[in-house]
Protein backbone atom coordinates (compact mmCIF):
# COMPACT_ATOMS: atom_id res chain seq x y z
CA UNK A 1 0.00 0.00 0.00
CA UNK A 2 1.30 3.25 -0.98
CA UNK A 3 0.89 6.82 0.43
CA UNK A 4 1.49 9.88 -1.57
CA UNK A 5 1.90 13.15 1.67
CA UNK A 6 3.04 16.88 0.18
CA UNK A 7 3.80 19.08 3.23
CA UNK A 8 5.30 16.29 4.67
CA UNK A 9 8.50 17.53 6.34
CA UNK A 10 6.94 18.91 9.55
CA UNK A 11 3.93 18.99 11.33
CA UNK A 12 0.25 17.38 10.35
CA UNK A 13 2.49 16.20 7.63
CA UNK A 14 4.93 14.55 9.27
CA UNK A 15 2.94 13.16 11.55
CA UNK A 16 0.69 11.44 8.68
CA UNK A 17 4.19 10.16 7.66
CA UNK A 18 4.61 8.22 10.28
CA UNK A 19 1.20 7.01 11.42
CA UNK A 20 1.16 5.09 7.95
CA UNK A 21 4.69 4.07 8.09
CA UNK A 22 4.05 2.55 11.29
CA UNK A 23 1.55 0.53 9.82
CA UNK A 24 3.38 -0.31 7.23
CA UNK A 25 2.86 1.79 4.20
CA UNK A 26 5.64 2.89 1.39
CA UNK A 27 5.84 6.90 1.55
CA UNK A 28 6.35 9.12 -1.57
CA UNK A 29 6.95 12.47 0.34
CA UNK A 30 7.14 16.16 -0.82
CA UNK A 31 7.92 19.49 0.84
CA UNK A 32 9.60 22.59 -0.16
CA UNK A 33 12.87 22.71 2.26
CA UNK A 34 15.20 19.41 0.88
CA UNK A 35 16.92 19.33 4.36
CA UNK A 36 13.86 19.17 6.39
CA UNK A 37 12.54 16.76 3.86
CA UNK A 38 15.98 14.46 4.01
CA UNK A 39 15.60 14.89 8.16
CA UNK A 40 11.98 13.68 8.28
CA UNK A 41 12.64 10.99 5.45
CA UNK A 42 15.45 9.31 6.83
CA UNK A 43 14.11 9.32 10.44
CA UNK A 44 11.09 7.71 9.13
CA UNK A 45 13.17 5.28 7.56
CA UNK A 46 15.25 4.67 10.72
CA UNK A 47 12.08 3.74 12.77
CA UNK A 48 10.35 1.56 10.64
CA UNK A 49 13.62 -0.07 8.96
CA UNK A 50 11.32 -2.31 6.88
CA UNK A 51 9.11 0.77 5.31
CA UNK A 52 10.07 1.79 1.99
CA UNK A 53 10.37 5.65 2.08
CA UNK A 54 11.07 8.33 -1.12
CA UNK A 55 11.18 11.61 -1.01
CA UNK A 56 11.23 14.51 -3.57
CA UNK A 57 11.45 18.37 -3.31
CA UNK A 58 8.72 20.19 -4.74
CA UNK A 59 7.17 23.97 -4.52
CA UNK A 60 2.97 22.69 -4.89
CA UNK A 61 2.61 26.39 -6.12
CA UNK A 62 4.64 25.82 -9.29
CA UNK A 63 2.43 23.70 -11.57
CA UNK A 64 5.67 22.12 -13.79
CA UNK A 65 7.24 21.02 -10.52
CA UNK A 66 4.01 19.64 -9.21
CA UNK A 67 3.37 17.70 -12.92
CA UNK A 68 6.98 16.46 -12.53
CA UNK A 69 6.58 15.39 -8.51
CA UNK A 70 3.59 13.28 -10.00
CA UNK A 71 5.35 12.02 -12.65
CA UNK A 72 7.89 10.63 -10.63
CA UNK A 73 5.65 9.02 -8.47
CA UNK A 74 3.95 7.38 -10.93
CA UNK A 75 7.09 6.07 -12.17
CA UNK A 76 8.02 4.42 -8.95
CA UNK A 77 4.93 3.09 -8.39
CA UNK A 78 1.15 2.97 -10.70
CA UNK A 79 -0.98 1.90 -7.25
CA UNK A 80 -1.13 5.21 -5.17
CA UNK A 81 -3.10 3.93 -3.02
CA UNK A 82 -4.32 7.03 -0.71
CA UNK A 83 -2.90 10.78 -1.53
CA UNK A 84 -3.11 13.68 1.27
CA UNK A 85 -3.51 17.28 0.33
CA UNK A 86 -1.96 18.79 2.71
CA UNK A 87 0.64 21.35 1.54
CA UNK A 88 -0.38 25.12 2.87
CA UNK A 89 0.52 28.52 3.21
CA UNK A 90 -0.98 30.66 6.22
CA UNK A 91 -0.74 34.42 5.34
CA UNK A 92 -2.80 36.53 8.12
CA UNK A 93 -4.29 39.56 7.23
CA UNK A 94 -8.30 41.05 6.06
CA UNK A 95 -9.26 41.27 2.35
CA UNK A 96 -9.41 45.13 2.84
CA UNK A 97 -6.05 45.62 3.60
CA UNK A 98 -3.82 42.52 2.13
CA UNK A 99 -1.30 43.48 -0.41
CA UNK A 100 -1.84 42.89 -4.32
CA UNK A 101 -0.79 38.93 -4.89
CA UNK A 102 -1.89 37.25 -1.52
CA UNK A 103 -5.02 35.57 -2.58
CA UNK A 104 -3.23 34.36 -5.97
CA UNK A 105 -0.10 33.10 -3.86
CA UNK A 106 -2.37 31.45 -1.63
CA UNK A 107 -4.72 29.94 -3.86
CA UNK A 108 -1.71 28.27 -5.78
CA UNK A 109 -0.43 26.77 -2.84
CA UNK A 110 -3.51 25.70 -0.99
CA UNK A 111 -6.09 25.18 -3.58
CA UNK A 112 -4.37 24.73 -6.97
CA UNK A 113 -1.78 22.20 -5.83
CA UNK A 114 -4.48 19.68 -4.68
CA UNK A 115 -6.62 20.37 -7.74
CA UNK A 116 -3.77 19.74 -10.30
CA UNK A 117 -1.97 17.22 -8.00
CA UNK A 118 -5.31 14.97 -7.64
CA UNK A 119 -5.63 15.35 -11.33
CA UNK A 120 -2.37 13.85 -12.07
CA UNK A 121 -2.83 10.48 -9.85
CA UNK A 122 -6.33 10.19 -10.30
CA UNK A 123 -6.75 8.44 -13.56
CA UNK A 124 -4.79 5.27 -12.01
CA UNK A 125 -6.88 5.01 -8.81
CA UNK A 126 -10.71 5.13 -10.86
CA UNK A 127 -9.16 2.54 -13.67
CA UNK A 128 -8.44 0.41 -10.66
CA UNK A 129 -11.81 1.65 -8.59
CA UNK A 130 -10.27 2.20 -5.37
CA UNK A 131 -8.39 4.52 -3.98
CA UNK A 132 -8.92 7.68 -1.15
CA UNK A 133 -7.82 11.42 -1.55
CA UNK A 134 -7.47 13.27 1.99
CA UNK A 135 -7.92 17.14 1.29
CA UNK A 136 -6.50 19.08 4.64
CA UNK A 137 -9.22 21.88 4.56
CA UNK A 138 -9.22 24.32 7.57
CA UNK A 139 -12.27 25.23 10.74
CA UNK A 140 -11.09 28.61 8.78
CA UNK A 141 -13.36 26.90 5.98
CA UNK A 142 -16.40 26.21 8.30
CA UNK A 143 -17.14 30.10 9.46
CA UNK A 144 -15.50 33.62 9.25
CA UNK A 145 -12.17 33.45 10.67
CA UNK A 146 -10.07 35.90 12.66
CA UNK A 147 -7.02 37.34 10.70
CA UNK A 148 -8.28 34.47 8.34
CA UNK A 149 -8.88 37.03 5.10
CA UNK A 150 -7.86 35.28 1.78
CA UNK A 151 -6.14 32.08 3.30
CA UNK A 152 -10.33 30.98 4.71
CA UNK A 153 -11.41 31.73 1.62
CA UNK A 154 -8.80 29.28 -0.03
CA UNK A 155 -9.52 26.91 2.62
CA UNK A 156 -13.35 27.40 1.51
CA UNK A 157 -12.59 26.47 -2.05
CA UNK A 158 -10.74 23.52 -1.07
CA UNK A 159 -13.87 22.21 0.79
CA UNK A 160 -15.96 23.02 -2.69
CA UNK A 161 -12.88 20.69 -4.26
CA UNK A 162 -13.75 18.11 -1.93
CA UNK A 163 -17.18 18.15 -1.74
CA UNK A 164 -17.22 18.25 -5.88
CA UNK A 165 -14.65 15.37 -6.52
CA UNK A 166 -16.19 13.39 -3.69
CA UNK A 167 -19.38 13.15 -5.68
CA UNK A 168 -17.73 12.53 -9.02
CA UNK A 169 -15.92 9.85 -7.71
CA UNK A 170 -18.41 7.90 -6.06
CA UNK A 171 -19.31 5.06 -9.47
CA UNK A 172 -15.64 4.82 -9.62
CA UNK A 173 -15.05 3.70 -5.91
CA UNK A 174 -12.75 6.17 -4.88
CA UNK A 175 -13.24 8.01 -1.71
CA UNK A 176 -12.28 11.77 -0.89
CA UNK A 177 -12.16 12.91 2.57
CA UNK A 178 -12.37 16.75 4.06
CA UNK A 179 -10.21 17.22 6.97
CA UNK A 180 -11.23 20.30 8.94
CA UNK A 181 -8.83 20.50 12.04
CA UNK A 182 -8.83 23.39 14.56
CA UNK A 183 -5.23 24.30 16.12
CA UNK A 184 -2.97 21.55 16.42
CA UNK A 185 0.31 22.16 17.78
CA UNK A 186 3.75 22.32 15.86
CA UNK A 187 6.82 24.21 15.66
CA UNK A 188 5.22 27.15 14.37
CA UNK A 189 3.49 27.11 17.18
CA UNK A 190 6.73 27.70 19.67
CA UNK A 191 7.32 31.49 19.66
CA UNK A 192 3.23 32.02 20.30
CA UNK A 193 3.06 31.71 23.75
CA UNK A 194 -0.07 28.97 23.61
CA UNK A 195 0.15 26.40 26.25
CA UNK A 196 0.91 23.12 23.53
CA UNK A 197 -1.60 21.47 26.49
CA UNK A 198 -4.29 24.05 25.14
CA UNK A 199 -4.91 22.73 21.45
CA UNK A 200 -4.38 19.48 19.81
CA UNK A 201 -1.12 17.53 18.34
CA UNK A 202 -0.22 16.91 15.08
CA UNK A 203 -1.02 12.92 15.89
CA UNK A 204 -4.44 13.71 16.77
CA UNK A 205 -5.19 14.62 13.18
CA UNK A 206 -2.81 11.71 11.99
CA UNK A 207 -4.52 9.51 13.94
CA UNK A 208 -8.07 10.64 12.57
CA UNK A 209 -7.26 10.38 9.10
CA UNK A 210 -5.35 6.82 9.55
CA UNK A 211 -8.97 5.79 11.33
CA UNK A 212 -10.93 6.86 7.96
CA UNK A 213 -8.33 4.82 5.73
CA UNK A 214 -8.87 1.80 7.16
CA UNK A 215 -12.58 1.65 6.83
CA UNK A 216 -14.07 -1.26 4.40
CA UNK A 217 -14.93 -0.12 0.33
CA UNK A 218 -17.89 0.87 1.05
CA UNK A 219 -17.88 3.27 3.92
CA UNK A 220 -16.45 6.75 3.31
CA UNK A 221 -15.86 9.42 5.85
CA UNK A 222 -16.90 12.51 3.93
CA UNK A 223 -15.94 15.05 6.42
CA UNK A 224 -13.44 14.93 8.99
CA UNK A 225 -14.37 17.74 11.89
CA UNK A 226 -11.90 18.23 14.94
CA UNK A 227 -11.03 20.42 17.50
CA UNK A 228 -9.31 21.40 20.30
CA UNK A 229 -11.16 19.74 23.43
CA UNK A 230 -11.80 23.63 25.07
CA UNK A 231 -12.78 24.61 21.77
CA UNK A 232 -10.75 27.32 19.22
CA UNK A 233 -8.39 29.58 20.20
């Protein structure tokens, strides 16, 4: 079983990583920074000696490198069996006052990438009529949003992605999956001052989505809701 994870050099990624590694999945793997990518890759493979683990560099915002990330996964392997969208920028601000290119940076990075990404691997996963697609939405895509400006409305088209392909995709047996978590800590969380006890982890999510993989053909968690146990900051 194979697991395709952009994002996944730190944080919800990471942790995805190595939920399904532990349970003995081969990772393709993708992030931006190729040192945190190596770091995370090779830990992974230090853990869980007998997982197969590959990793690639790739900027999801730059549609040739996201063709050519695909392309190489599909030469490795033709059975990508589950694929997590979960690549994201977070750029604070309101739509009044955000500078000129923030809501096309962040749609290329949050919405485009899983749009063209999904489109790439898909073909191979309806010929074969399974397959799942995990699309890491946002609470920012459930209700306005606090500093939230153009990144909730990205995070609101993604859900519209989900909510679309999951409908297409239902004669063809593949499942698609919304994941709508509320804080969860991670390193970017370690200069805020937020008590990590406050919010969630990174494995809660992991866990969550791992749980909704391993359901039988014909059960499919559509939406994926979670949040911090004293509710969002």
């Amino acid at each position: 079983m194979n697991i395709v994870i952009t994002g996944a050099s730190k944080g919800i990624g990471k942790a995805i990583a190595e939920k399904f590694a532990a349970n003995g999945y081969s990772l393709f793997l993708c992030a931006r920074n190729e040192r945190e990518l190596a770091d995370t890759s090779n830990n992974i493979s230090q853990k869980f000696p007998g997982v197969h683990v590959d990793y690639k560099t790739c900027d999801v915002s730059k549609k040739t490198e996201l063709k050519e990330f695909a392309q190489w996964v599909l030469s490795k392997s033709d059975a990508v069996n589950i694929l997590v969208n979960n690549a994201g920028s977070f750029v604070p601000g309101h739509v009044h006052e955000e500078e000129d290119g923030v809501i096309e940076f962040l749609m290329e990075t949050n919405l485009y990438s899983a749009y063209y990404l999904t489109k790439y691997l898909l073909s191979p996963m309806m010929d074969r009529k399974s397959g799942h697609i995990f699309n890491i939405c946002s609470i920012a895509a459930l209700k306005a949003y606090k500093h939230g400006g153009s990144y909730s409305i990205t995070k609101y088209a993604m859900a519209g992605l989900s909510a679309n392909l999951r409908d297409e995709m239902k004669k063809y047996g593949v499942k698609v999956t919304a994941v709508f978590p509320g804080a969860a800590y991670t390193a970017s969380w370690d200069s805020s001052g937020v008590d990590p006890d406050r919010i969630m982890t990174a494995d809660d999510i992991a866990e969550m989505i791992f749980a909704a993989a391993s359901l039988s053909p014909q059960a499919c968690v559509e939406e994926i809701v979670i949040r911090p146990q004293l509710g969002d900051l």
